[in-house]
N, C-alpha and C. Protein backbone atom coordinates (compact mmCIF):
# COMPACT_ATOMS: atom_id res chain seq x y z
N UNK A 1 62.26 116.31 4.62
CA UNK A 1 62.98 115.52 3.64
C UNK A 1 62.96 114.05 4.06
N UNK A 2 62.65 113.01 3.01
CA UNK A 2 62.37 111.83 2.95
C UNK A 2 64.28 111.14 3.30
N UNK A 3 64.10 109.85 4.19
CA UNK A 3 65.73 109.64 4.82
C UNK A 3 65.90 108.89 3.60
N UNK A 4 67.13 108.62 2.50
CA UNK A 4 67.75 108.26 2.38
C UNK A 4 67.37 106.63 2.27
N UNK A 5 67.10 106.10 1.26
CA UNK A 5 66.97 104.71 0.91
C UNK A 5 65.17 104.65 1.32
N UNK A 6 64.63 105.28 1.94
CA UNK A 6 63.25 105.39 2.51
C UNK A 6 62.22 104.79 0.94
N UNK A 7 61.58 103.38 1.47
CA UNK A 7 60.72 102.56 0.04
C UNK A 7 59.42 104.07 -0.53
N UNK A 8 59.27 103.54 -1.44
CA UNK A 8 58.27 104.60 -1.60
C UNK A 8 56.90 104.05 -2.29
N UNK A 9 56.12 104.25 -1.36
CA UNK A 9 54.87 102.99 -1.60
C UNK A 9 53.75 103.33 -2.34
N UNK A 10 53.86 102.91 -3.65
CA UNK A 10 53.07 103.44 -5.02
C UNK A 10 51.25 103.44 -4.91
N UNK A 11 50.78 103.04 -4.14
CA UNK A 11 49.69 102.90 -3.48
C UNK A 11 49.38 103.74 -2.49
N UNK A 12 49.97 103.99 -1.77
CA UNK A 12 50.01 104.90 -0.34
C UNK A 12 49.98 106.26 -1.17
N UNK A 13 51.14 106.61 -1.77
CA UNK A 13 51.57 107.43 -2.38
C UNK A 13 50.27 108.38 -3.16
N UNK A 14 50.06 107.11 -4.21
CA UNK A 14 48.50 107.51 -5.11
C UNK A 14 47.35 108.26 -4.08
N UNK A 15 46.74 107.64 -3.37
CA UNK A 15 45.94 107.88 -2.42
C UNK A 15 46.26 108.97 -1.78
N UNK A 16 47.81 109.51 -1.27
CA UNK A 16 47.88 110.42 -0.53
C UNK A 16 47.79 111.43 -1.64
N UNK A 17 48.47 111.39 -2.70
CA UNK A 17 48.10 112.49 -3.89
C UNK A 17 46.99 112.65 -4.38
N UNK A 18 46.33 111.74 -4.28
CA UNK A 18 44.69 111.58 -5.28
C UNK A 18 45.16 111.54 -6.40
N UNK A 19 45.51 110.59 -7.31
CA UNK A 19 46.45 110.33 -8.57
C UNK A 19 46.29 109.30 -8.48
N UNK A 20 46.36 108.64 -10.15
CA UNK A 20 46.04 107.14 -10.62
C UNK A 20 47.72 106.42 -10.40
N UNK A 21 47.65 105.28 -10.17
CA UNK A 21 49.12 105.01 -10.31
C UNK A 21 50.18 105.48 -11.69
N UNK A 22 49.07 105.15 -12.90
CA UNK A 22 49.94 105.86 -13.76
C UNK A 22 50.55 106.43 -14.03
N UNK A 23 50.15 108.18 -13.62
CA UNK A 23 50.80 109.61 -13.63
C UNK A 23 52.37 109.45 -12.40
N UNK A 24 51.41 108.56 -11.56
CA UNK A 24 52.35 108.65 -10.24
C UNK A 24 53.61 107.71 -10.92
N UNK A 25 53.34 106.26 -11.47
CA UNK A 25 54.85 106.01 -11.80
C UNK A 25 55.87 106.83 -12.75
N UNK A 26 54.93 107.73 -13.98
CA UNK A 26 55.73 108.39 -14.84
C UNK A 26 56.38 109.47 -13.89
N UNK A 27 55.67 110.27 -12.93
CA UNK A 27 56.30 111.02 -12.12
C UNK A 27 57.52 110.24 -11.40
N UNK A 28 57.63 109.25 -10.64
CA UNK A 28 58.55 108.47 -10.03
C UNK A 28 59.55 108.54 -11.32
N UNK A 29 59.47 108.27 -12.41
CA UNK A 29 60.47 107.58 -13.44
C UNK A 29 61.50 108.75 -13.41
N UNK A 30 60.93 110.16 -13.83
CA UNK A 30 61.18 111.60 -14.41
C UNK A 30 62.07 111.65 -12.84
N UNK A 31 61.75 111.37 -11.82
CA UNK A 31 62.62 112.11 -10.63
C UNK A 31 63.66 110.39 -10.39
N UNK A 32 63.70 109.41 -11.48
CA UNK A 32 64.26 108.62 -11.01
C UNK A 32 65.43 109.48 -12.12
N UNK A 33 65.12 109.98 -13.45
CA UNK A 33 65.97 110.64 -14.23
C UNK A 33 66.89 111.76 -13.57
N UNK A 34 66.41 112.42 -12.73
CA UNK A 34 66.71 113.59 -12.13
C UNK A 34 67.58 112.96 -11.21
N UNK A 35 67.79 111.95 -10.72
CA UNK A 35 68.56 111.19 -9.71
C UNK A 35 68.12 111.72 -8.46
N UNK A 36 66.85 111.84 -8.22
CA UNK A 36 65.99 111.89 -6.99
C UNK A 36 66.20 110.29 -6.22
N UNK A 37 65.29 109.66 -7.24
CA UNK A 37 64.80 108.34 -7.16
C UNK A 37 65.52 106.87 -7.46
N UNK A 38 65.72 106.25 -6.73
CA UNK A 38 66.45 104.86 -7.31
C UNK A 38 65.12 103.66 -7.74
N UNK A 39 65.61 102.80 -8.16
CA UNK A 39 64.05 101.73 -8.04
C UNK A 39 65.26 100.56 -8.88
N UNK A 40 64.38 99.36 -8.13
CA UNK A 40 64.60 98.09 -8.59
C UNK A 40 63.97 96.91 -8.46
N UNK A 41 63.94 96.21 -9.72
CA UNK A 41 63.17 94.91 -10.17
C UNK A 41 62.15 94.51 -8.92
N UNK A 42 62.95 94.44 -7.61
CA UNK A 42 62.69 93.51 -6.63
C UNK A 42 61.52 94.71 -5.41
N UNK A 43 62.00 95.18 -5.29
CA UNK A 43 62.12 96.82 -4.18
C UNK A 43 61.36 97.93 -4.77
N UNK A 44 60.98 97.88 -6.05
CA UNK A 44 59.86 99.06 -6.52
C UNK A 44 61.11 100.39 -6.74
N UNK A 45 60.07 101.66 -5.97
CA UNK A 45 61.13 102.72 -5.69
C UNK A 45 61.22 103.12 -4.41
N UNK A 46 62.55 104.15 -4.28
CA UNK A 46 63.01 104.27 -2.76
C UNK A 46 63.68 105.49 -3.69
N UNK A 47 63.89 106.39 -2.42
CA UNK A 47 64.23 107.59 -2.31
C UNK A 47 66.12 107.24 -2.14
N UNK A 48 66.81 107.88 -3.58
CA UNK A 48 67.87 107.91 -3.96
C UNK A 48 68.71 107.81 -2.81
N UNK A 49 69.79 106.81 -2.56
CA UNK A 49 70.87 107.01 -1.45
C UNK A 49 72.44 107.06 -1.91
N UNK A 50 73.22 107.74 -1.99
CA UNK A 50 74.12 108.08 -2.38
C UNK A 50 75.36 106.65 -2.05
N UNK A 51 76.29 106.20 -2.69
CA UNK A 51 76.61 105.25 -2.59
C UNK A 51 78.32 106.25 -2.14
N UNK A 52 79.05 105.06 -1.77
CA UNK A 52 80.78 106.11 -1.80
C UNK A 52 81.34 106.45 -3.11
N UNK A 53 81.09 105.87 -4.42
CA UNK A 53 81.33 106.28 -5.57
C UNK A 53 80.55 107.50 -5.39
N UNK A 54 79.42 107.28 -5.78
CA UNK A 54 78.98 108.74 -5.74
C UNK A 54 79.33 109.93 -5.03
N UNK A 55 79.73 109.80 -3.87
CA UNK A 55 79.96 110.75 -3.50
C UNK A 55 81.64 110.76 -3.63
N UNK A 56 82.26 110.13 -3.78
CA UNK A 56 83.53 110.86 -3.80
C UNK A 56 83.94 111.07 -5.61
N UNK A 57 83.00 110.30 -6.38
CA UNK A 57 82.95 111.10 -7.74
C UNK A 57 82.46 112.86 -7.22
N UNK A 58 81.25 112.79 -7.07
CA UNK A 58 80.95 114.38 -6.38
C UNK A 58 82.01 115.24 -5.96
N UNK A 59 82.50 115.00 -4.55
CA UNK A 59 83.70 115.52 -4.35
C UNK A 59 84.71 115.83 -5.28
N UNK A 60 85.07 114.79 -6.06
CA UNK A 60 85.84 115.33 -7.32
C UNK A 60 85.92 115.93 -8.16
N UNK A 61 84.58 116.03 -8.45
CA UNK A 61 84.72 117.09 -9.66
C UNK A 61 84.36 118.47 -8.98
N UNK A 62 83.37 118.76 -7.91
CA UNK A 62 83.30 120.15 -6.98
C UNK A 62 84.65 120.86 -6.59
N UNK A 63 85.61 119.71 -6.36
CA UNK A 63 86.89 120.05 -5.81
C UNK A 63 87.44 121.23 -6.90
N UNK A 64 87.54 120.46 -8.17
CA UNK A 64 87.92 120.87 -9.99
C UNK A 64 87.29 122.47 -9.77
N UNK A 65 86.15 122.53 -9.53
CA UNK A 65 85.15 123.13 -9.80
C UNK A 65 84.65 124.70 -9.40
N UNK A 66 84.96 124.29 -7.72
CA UNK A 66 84.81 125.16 -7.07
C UNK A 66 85.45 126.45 -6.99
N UNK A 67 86.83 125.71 -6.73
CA UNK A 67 87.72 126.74 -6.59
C UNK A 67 87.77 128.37 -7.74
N UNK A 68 87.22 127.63 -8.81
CA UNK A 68 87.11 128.61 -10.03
C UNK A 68 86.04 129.27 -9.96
N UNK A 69 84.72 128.69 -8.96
CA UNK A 69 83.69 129.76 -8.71
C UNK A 69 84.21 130.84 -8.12
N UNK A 70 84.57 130.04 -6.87
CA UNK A 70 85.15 131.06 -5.56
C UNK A 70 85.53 132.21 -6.14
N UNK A 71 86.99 131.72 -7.23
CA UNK A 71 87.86 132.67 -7.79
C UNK A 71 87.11 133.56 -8.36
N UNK A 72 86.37 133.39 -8.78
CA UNK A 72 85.41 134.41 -10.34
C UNK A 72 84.10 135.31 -9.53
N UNK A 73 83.76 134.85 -8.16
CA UNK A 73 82.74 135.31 -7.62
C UNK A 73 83.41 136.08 -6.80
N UNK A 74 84.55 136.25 -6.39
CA UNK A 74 85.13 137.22 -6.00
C UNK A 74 85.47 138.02 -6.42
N UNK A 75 86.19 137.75 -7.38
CA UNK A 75 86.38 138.94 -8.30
C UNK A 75 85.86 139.90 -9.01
N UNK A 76 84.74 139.34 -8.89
CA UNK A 76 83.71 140.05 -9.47
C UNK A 76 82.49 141.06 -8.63
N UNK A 77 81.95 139.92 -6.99
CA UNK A 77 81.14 141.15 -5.96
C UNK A 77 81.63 140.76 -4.88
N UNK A 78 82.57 141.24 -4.76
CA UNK A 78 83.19 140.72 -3.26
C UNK A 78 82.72 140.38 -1.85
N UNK A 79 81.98 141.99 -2.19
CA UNK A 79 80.96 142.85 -1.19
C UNK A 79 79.59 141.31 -1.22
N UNK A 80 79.19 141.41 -2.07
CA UNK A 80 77.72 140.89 -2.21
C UNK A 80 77.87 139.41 -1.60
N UNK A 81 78.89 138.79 -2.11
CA UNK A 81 79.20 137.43 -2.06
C UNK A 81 79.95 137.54 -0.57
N UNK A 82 80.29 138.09 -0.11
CA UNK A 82 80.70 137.47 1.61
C UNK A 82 79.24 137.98 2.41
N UNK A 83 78.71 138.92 1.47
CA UNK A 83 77.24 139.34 2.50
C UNK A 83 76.28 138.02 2.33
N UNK A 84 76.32 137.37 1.61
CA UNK A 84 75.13 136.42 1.14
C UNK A 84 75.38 135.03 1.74
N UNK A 85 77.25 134.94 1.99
CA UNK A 85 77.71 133.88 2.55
C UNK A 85 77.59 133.96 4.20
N UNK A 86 77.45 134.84 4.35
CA UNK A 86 77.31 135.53 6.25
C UNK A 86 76.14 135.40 6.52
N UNK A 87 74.79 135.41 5.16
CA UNK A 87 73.24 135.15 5.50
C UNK A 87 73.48 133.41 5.69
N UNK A 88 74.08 132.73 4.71
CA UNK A 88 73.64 131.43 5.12
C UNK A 88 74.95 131.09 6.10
N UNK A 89 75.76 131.51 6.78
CA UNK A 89 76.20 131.24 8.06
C UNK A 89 75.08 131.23 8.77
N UNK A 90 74.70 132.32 8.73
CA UNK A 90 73.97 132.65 10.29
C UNK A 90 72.79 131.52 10.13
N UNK A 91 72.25 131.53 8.80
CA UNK A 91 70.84 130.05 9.09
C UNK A 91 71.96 129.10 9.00
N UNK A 92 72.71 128.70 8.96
CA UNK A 92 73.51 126.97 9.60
C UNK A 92 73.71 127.24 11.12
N UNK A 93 74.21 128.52 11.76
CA UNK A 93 73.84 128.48 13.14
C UNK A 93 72.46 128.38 13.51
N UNK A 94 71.34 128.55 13.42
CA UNK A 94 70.11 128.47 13.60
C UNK A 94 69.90 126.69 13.66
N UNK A 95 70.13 126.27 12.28
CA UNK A 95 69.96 125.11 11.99
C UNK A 95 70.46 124.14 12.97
N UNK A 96 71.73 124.24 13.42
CA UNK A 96 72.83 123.66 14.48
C UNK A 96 72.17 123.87 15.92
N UNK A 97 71.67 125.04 15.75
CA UNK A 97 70.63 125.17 16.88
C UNK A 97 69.43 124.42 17.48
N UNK A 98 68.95 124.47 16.39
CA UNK A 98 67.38 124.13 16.25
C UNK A 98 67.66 122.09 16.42
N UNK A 99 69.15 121.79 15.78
CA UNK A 99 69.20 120.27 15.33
C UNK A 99 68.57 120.22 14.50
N UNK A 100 68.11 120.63 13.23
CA UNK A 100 67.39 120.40 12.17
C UNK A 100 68.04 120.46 10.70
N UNK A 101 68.08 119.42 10.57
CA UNK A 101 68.95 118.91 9.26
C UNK A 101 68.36 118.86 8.51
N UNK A 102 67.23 119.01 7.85
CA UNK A 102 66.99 119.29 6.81
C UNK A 102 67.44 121.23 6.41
N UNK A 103 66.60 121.59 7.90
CA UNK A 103 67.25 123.14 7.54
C UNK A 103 68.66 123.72 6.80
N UNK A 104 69.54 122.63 7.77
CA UNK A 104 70.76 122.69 7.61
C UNK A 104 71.27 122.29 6.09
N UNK A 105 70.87 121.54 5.63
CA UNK A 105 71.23 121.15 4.12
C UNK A 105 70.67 122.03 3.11
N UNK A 106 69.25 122.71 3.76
CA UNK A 106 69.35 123.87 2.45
C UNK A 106 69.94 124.75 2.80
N UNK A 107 70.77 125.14 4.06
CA UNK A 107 71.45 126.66 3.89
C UNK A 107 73.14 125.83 3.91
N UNK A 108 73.12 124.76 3.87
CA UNK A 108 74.66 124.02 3.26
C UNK A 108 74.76 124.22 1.81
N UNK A 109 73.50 124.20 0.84
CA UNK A 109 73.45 124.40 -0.62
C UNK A 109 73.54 125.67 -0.78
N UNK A 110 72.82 126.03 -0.13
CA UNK A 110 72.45 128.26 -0.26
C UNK A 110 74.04 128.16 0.01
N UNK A 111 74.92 127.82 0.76
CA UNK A 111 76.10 128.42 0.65
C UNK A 111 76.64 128.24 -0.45
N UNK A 112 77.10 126.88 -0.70
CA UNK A 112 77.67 127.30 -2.03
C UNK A 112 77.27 127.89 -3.63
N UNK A 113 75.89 127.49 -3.23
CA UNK A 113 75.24 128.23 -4.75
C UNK A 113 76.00 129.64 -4.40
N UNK A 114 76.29 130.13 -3.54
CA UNK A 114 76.56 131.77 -3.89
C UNK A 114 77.63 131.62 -4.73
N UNK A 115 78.69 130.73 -4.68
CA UNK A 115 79.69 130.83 -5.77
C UNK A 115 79.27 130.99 -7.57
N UNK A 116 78.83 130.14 -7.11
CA UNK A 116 78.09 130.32 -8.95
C UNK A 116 77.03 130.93 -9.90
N UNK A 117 76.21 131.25 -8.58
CA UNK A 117 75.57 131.92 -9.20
C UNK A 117 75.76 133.76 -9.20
N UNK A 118 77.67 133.91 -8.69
CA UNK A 118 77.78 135.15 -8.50
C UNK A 118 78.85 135.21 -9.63
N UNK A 119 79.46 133.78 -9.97
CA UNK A 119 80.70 133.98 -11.01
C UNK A 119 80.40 134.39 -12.21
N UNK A 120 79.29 134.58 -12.80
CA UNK A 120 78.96 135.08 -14.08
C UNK A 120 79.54 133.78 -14.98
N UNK A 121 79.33 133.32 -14.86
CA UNK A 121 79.96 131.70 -15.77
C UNK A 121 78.95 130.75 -16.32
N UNK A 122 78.46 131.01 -17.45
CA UNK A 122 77.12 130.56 -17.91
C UNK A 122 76.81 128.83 -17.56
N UNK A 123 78.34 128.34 -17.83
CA UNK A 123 78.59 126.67 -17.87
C UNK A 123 78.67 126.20 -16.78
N UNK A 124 79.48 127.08 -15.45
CA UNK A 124 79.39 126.70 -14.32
C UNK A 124 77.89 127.06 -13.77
N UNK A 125 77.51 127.92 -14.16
CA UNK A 125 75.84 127.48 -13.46
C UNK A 125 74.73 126.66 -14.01
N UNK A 126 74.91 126.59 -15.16
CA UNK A 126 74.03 125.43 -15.73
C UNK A 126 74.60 124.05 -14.90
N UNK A 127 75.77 123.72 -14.70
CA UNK A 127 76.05 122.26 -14.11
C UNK A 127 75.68 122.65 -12.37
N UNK A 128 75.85 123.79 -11.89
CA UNK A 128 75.45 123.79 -10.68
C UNK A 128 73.74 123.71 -10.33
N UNK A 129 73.19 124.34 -11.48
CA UNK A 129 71.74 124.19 -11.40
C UNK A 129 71.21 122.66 -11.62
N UNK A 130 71.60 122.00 -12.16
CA UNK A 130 71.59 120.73 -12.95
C UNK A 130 71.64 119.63 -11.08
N UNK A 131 73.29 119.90 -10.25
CA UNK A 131 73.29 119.74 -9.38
C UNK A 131 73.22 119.89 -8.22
N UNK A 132 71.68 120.62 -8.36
CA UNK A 132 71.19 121.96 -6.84
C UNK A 132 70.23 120.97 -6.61
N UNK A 133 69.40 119.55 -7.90
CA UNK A 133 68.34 118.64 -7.65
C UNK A 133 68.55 117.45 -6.70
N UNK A 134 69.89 117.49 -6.89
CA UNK A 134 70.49 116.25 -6.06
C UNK A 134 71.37 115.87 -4.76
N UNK A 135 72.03 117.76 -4.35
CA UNK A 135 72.43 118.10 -3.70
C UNK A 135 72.11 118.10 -2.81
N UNK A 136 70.84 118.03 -1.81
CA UNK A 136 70.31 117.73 -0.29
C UNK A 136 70.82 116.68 -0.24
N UNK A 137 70.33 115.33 -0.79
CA UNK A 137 71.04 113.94 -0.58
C UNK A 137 71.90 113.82 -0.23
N UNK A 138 72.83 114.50 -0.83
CA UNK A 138 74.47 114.31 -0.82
C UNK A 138 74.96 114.99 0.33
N UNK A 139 74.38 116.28 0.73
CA UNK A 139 74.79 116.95 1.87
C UNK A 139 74.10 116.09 2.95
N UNK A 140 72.81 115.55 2.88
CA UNK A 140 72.80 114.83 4.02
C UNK A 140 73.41 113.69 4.67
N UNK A 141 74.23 112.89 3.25
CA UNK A 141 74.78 112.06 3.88
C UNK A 141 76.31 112.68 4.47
N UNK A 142 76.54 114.23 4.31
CA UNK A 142 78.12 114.55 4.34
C UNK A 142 77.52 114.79 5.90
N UNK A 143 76.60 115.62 6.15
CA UNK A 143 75.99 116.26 7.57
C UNK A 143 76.45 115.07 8.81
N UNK A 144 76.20 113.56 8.07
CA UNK A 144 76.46 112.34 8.88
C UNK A 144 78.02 111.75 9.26
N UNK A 145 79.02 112.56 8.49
CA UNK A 145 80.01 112.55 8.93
C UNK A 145 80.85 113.49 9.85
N UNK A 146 80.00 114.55 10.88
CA UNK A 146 80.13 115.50 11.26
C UNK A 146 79.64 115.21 13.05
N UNK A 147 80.49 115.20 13.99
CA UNK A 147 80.24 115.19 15.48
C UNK A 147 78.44 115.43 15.69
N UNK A 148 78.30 116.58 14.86
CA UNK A 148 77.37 117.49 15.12
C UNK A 148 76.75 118.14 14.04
N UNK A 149 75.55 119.03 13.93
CA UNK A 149 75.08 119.81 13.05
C UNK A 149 76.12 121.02 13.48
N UNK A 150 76.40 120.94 15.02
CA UNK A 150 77.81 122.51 15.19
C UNK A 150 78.63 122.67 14.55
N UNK A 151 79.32 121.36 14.33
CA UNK A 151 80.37 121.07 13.10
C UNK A 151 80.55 121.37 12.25
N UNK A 152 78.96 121.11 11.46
CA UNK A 152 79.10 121.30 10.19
C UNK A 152 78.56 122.80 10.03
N UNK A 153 78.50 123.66 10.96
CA UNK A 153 78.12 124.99 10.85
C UNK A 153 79.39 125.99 10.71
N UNK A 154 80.15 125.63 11.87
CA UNK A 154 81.53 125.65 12.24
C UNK A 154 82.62 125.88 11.27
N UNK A 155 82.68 124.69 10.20
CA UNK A 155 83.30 124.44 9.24
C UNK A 155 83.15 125.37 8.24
N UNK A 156 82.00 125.49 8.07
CA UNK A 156 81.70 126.85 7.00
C UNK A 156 81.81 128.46 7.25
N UNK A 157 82.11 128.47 8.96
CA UNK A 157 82.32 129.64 9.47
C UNK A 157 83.44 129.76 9.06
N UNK A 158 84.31 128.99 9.55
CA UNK A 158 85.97 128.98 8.62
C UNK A 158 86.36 129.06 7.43
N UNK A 159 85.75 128.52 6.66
CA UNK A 159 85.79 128.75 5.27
C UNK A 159 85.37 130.31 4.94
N UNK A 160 84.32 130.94 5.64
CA UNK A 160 84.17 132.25 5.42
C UNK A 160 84.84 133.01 6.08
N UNK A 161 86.01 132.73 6.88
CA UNK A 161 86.69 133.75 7.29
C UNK A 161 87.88 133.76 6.48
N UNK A 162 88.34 132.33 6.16
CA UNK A 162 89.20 132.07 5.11
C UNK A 162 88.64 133.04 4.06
N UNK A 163 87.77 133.09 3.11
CA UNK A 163 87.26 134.26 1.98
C UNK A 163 87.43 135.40 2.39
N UNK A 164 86.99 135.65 3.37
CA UNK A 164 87.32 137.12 3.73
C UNK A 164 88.32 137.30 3.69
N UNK A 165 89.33 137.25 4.49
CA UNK A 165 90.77 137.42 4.27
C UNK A 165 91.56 138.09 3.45
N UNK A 166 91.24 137.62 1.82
CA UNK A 166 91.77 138.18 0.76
C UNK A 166 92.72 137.91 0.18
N UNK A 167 93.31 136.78 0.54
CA UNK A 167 94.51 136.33 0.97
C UNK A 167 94.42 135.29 -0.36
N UNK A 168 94.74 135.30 -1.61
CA UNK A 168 94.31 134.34 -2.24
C UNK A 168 94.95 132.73 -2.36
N UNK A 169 95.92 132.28 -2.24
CA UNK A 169 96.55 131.46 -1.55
C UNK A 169 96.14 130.82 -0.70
N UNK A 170 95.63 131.48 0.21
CA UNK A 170 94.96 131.04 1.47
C UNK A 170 93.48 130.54 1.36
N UNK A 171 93.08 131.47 0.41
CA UNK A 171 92.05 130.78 -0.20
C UNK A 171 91.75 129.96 -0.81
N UNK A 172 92.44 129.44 -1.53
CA UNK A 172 92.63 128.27 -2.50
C UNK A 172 93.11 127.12 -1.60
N UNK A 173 93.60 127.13 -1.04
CA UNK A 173 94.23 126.09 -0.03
C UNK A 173 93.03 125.88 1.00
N UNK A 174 92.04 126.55 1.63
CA UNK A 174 91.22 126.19 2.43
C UNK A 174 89.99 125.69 1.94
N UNK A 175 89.50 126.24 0.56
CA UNK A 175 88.56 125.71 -0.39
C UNK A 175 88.77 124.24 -0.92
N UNK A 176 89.96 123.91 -0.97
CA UNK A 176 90.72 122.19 -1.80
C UNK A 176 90.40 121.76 -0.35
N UNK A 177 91.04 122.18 1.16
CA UNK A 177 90.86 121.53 2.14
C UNK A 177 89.31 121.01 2.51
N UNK A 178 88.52 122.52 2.37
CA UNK A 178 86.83 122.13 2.77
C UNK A 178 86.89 120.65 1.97
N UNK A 179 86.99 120.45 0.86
CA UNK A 179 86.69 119.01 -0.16
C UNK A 179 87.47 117.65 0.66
N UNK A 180 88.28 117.56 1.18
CA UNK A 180 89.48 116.66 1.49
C UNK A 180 89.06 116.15 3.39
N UNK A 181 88.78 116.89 4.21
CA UNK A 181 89.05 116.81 5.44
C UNK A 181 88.24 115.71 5.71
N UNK A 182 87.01 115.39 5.25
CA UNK A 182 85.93 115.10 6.12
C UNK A 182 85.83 113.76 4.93
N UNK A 183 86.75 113.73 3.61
CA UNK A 183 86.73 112.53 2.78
C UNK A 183 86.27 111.15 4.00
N UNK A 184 86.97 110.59 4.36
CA UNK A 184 87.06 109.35 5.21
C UNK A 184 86.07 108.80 5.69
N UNK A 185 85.57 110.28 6.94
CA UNK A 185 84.06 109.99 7.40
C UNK A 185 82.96 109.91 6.74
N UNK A 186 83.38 111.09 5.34
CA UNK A 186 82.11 110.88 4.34
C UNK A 186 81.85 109.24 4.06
N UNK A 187 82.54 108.82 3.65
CA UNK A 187 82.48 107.57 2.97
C UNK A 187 81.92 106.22 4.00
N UNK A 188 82.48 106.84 4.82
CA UNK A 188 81.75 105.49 6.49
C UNK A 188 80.37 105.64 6.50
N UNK A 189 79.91 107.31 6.44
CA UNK A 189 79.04 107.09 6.33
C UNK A 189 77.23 106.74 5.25
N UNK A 190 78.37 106.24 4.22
CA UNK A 190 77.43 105.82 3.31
C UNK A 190 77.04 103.87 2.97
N UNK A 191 78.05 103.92 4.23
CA UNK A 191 78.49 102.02 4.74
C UNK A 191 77.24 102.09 5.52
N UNK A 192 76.85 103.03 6.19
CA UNK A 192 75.76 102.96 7.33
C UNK A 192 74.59 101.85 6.85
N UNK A 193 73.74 101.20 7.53
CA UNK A 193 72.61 100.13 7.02
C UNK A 193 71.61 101.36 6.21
N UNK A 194 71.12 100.66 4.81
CA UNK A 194 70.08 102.04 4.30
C UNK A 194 68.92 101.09 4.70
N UNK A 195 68.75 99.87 5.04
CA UNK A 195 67.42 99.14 5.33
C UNK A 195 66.71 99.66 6.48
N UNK A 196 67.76 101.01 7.81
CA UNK A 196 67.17 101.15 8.64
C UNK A 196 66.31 102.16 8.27
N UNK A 197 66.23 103.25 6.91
CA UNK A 197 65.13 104.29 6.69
C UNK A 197 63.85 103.29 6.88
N UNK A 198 62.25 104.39 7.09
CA UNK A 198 61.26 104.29 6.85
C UNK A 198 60.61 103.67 5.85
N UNK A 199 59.89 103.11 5.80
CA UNK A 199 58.88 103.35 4.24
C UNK A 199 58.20 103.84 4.38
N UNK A 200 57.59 104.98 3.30
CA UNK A 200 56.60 105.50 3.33
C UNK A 200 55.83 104.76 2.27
């Protein structure tokens, strides 16, 4: 995965694809739609970086959001959905292992997609599918508010013991918390310099 503000060099690019610039900017435009891609007047394009609006808009409405997966995906495979949440535990320990953050952000998404795509909720998975395109970004910049990749493995171990439990109260209260704890650091770290990514 490309870091975060990383230029994206329409020439280089062409050549490495074997593609005319043409196809290649309409492609750039379509993933600038998708909120892959940022681009401006001055700077061309660069690989989307999440700003603190963005992400604590994000946070806000997941917060709304979640909790009603949780609720509905439980209720519905209890069994299936703590088994599927225990598969992507175990790859965020791997990941935490390995130090590999990209790993780590797709089994940070694989976790929560299990909510929605177990709640039977046609509307909540269309907006979760909608935001499964944009979701590495966002988890990578959350991964950056975390001691560690242990941390952020850690955190989700708790949250799944919290689900297990059964305890619904308890559940609801640790699901609003996952959203809230790590607010602060999230946001510092989207202050970070984005001029220090790569260009490719």
């Amino acid at each position: 995965m490309l870091a975060q503000g990383t230029r994206l060099n329409e020439a280089h690019l062409a050549t490495l694809l074997g593609v005319s610039r043409g196809p290649l900017r309409e492609a750039l435009r379509t993933l600038e739609e998708e909120g892959l891609v940022a681009s401006s007047p001055n700077r061309g394009f660069s690989v989307f970086r999440a700003t603190e609006t963005d992400i604590l808009e994000m946070l806000q409405v997941r917060a709304r959001l979640e909790p009603l997966a949780v609720e509905l995906s439980l209720q519905r495979s209890r069994h299936d959905v703590l088994r599927d949440l225990q598969e992507c535990v175990e790859r965020m320990s791997t990941a935490a292992r390995l130090n590999d953050r990209a790993m780590m952000a797709a089994a940070h998404v694989a976790f929560h997609s299990v909510f929605y795509e177990s709640a039977n909720h046609t509307l909540l998975l269309k907006i979760w599918r909608r935001w499964q395109i944009i979701l590495p970004l966002y988890f990578a910049t959350h991964q950056e508010a975390f001691p560690s990749l242990q941390e952020v493995f850690h955190e989700h171990e708790s949250l799944l013991s919290a689900l297990a439990s059964g305890h619904p109260d308890g559940i609801h209260r640790e699901v609003t918390r996952h959203f809230v704890t790590r607010v602060p650091d999230i946001v510092a770290a989207t202050h970070r310099d984005p001029n220090a990514a790569d260009n490719l």
